[in-house]
C-alpha atoms as a PDB file:
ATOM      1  CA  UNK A   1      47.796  -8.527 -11.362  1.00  0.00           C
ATOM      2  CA  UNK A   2      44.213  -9.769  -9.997  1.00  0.00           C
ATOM      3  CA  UNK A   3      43.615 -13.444 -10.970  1.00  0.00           C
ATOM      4  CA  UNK A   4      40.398 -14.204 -12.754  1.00  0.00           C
ATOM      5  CA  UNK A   5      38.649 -15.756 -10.034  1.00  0.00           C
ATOM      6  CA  UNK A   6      39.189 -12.574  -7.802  1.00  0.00           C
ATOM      7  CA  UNK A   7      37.508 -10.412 -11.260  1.00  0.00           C
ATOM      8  CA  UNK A   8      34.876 -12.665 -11.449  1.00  0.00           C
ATOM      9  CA  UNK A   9      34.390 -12.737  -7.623  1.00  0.00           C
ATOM     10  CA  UNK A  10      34.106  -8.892  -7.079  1.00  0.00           C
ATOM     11  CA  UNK A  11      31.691  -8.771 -10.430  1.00  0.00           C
ATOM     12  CA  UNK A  12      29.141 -11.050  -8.807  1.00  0.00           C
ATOM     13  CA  UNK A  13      29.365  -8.831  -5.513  1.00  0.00           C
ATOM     14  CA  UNK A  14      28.870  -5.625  -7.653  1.00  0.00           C
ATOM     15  CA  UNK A  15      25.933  -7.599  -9.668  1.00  0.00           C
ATOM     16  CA  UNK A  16      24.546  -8.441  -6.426  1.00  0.00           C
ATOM     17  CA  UNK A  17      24.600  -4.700  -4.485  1.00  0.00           C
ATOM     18  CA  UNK A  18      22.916  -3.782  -8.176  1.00  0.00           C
ATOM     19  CA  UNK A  19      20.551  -5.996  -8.002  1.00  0.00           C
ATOM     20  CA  UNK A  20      19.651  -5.167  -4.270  1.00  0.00           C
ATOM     21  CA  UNK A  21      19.720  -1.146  -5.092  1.00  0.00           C
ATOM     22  CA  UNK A  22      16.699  -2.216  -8.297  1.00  0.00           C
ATOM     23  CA  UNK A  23      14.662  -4.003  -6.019  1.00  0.00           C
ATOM     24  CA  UNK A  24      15.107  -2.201  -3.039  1.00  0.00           C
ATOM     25  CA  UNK A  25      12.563   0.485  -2.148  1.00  0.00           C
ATOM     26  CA  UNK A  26      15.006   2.771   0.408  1.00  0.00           C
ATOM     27  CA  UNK A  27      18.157   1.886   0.800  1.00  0.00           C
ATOM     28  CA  UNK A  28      19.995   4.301   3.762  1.00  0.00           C
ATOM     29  CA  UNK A  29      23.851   4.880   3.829  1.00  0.00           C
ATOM     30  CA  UNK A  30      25.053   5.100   7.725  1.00  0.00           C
ATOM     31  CA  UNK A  31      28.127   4.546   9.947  1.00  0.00           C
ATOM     32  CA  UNK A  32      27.675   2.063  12.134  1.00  0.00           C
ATOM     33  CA  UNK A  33      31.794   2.528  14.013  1.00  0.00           C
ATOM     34  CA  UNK A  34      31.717   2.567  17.443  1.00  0.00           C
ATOM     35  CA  UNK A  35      28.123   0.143  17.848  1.00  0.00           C
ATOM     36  CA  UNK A  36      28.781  -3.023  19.767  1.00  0.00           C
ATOM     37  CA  UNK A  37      28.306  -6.346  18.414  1.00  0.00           C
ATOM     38  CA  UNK A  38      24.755  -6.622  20.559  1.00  0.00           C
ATOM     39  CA  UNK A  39      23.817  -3.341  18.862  1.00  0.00           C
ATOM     40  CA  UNK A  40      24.288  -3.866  15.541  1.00  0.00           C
ATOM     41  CA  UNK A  41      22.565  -7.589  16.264  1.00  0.00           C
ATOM     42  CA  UNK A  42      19.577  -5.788  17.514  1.00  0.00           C
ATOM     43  CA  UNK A  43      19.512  -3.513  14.624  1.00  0.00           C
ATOM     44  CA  UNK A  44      19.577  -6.174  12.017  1.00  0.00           C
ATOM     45  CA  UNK A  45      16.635  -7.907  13.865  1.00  0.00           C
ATOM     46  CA  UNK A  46      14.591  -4.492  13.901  1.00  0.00           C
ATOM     47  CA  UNK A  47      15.178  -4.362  10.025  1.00  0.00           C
ATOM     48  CA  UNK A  48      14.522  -7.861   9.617  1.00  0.00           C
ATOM     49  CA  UNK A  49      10.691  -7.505  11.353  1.00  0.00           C
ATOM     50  CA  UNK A  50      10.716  -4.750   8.994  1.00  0.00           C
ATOM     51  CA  UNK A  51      11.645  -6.697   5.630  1.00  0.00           C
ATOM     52  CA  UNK A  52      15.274  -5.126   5.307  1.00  0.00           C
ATOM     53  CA  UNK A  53      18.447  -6.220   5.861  1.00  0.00           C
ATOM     54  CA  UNK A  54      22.086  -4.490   6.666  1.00  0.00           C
ATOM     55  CA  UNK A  55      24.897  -5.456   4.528  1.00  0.00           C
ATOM     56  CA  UNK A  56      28.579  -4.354   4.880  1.00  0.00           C
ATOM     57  CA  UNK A  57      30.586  -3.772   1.390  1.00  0.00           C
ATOM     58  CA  UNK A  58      33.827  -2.238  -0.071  1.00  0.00           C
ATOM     59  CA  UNK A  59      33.165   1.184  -0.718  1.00  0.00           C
ATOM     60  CA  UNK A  60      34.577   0.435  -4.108  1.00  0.00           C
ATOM     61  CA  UNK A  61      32.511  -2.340  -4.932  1.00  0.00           C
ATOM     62  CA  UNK A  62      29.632  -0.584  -4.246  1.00  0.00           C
ATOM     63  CA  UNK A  63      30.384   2.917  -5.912  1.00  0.00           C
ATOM     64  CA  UNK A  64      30.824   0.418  -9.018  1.00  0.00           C
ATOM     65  CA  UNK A  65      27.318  -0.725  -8.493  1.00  0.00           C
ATOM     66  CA  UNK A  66      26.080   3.457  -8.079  1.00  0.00           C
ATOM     67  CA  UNK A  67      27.972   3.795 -11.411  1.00  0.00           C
ATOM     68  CA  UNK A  68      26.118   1.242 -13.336  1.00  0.00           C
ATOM     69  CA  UNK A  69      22.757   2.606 -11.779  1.00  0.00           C
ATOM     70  CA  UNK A  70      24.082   6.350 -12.633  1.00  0.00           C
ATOM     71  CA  UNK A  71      23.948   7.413  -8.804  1.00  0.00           C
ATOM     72  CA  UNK A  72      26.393   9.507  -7.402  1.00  0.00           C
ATOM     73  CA  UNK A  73      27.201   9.593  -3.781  1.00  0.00           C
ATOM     74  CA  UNK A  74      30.939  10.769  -3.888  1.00  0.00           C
ATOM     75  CA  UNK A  75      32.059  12.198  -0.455  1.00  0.00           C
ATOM     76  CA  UNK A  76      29.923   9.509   1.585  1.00  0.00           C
ATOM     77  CA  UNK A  77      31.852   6.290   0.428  1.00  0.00           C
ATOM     78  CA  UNK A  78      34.693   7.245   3.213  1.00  0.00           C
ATOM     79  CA  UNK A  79      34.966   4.939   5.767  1.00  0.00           C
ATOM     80  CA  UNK A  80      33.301   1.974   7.299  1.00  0.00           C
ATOM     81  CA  UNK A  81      29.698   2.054   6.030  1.00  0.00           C
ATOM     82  CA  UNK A  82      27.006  -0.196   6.154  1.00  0.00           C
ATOM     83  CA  UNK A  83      24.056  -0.145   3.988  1.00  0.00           C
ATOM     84  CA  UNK A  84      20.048  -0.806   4.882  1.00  0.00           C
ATOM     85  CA  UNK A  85      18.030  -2.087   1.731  1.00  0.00           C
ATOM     86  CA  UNK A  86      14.373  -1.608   2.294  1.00  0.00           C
ATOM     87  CA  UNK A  87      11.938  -3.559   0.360  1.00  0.00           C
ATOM     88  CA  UNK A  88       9.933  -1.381   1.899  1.00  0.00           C
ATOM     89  CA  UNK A  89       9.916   2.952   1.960  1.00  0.00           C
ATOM     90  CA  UNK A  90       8.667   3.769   5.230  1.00  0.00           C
ATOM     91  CA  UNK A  91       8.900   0.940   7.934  1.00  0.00           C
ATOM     92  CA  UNK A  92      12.361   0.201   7.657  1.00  0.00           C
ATOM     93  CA  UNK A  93      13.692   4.367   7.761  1.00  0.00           C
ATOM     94  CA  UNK A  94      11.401   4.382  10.399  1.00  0.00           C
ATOM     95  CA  UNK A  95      13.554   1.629  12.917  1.00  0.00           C
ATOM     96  CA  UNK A  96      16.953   2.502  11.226  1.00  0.00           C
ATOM     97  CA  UNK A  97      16.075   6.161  12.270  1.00  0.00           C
ATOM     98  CA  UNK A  98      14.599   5.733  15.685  1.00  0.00           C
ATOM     99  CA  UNK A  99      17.942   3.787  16.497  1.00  0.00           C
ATOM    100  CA  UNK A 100      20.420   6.453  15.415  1.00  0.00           C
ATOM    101  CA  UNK A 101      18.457   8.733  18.005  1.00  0.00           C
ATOM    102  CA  UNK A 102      19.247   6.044  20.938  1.00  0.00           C
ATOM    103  CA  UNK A 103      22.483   5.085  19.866  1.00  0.00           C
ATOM    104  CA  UNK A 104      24.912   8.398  19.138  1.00  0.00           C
ATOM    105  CA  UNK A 105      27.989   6.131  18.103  1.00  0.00           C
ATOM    106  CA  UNK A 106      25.386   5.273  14.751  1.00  0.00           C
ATOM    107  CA  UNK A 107      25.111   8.207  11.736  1.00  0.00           C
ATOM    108  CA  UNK A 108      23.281   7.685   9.036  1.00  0.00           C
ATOM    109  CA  UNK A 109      24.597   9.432   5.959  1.00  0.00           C
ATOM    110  CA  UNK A 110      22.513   9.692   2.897  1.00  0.00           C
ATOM    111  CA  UNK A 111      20.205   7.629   1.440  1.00  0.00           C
ATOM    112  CA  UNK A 112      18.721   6.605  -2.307  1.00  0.00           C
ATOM    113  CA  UNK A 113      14.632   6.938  -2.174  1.00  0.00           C
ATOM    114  CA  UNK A 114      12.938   5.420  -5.389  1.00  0.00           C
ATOM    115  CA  UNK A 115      15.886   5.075  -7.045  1.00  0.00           C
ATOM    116  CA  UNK A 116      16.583   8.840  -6.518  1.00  0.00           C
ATOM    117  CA  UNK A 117      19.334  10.235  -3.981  1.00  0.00           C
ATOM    118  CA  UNK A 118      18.017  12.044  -0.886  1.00  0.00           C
ATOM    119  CA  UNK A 119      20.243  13.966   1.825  1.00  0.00           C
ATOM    120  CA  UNK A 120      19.774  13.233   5.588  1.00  0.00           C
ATOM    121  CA  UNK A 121      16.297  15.933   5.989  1.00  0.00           C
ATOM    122  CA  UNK A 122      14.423  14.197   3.315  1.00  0.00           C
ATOM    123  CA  UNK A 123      15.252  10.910   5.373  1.00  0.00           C
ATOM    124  CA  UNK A 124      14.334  12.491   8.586  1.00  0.00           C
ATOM    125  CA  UNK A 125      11.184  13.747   6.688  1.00  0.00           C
ATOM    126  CA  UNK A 126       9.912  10.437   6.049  1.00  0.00           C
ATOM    127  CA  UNK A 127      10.925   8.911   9.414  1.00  0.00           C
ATOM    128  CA  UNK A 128       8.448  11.774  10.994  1.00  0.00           C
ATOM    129  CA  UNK A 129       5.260  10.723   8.864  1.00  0.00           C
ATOM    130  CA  UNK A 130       3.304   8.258  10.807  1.00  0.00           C
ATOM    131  CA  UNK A 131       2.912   4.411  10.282  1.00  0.00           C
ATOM    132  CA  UNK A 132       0.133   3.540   8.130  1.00  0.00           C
ATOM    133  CA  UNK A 133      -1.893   2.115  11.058  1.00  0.00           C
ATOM    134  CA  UNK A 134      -1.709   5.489  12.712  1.00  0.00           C
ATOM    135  CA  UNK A 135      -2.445   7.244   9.402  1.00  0.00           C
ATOM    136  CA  UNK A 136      -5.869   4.913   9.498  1.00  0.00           C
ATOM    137  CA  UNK A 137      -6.416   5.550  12.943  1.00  0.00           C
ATOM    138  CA  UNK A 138      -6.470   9.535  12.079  1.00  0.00           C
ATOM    139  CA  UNK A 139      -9.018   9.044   9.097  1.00  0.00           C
ATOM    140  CA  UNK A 140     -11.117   7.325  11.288  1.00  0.00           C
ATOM    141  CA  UNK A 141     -10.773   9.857  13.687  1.00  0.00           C
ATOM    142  CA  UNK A 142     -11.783  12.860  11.630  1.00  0.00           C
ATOM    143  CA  UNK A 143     -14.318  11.264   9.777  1.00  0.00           C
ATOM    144  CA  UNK A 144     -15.710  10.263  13.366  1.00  0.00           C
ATOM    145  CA  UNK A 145     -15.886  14.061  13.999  1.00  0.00           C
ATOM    146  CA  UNK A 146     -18.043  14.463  10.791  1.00  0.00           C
ATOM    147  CA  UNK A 147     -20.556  11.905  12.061  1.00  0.00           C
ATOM    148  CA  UNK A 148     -20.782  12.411  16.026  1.00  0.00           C
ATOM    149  CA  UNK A 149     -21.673  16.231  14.602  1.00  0.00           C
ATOM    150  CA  UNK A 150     -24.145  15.398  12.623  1.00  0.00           C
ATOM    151  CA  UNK A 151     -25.536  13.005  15.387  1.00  0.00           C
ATOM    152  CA  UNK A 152     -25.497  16.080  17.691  1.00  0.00           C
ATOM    153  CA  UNK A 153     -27.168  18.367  14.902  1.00  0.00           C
ATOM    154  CA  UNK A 154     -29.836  15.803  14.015  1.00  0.00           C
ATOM    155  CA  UNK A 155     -30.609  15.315  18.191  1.00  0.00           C
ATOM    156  CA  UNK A 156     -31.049  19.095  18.342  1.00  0.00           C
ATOM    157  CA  UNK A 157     -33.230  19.039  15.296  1.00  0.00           C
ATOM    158  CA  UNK A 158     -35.519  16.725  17.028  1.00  0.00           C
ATOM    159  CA  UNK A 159     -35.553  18.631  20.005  1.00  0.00           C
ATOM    160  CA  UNK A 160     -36.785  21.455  18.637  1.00  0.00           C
ATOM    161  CA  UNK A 161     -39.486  19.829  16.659  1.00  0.00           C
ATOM    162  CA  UNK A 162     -40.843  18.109  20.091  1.00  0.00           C
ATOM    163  CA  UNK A 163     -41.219  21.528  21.813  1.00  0.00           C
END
């Protein structure tokens, strides 16, 4: 039989991946077997820039923490797994996705979006939408459009008066 202190140590572990699955904003589900210790390093530094960390847990300990949130991901909680809190939605799906697609040993699994679960082409939907810097850039860019027209329009205008 478990001793106490091994209870109470694998209830603070599940209080802690709850706590990290509230406050978290995306939180991706991906095998990392087969990455190298430099790999996974540079990963974690990627995420970090991008205010998320990786954590490794028992598959166990963590469904516990699912079932206390009512989230089911049965059938991905086989294996070694590691698991990307976001504080974040975008930035951080954005690196952990552009470094499956260099590294093929890395899969990432499913994922829990706002609190709701989303399969791997919701994930891959979001990683596709561009940073909010280049969603600026495009504003800027079309409402340029608007005014170098009407800059054109207003030159021919004035044209047309001086003849």
């Amino acid at each position: 039989m478990a001793s106490s202190k091994i209870l109470d140590t694998k209830k603070a572990i599940v209080s802690e991946i709850t706590d990290k699955l509230k406050n978290s904003e995306s939180v991706i589900l991906f095998e990392y077997q087969g990455l190298t210790v430099s790999e996974v390093s540079e990963l974690r530094k990627a995420l970090r820039e991008a205010d998320a960390e990786v954590k490794v847990y028992k598959n166990t300990l963590f469904k516990r923490a699912l079932d206390d949130m009512n989230l089911n991901l049965d059938g991905f909680l086989e294996g070694p797994n590691a698991i990307m809190f976001g504080k974040k939605l975008l930035e951080p799906i954005k690196v952990i996705s552009e470094f499956a697609k260099n590294h093929d040993k890395m899969q990432i699994r499913i994922g829990i979006l706002n609190g709701e679960k989303a399969e791997l082409s919701v994930i891959n939907e979001y990683a596709s939408i561009p940073s909010y810097e280049g969603l600026l850039t495009m504003l800027a860019a079309g409402m340029m459009e608007h005014v170098r027209n009407l800059a054109i329009g207003l030159n021919l205008y004035a044209e047309k008066l001086e003849n």
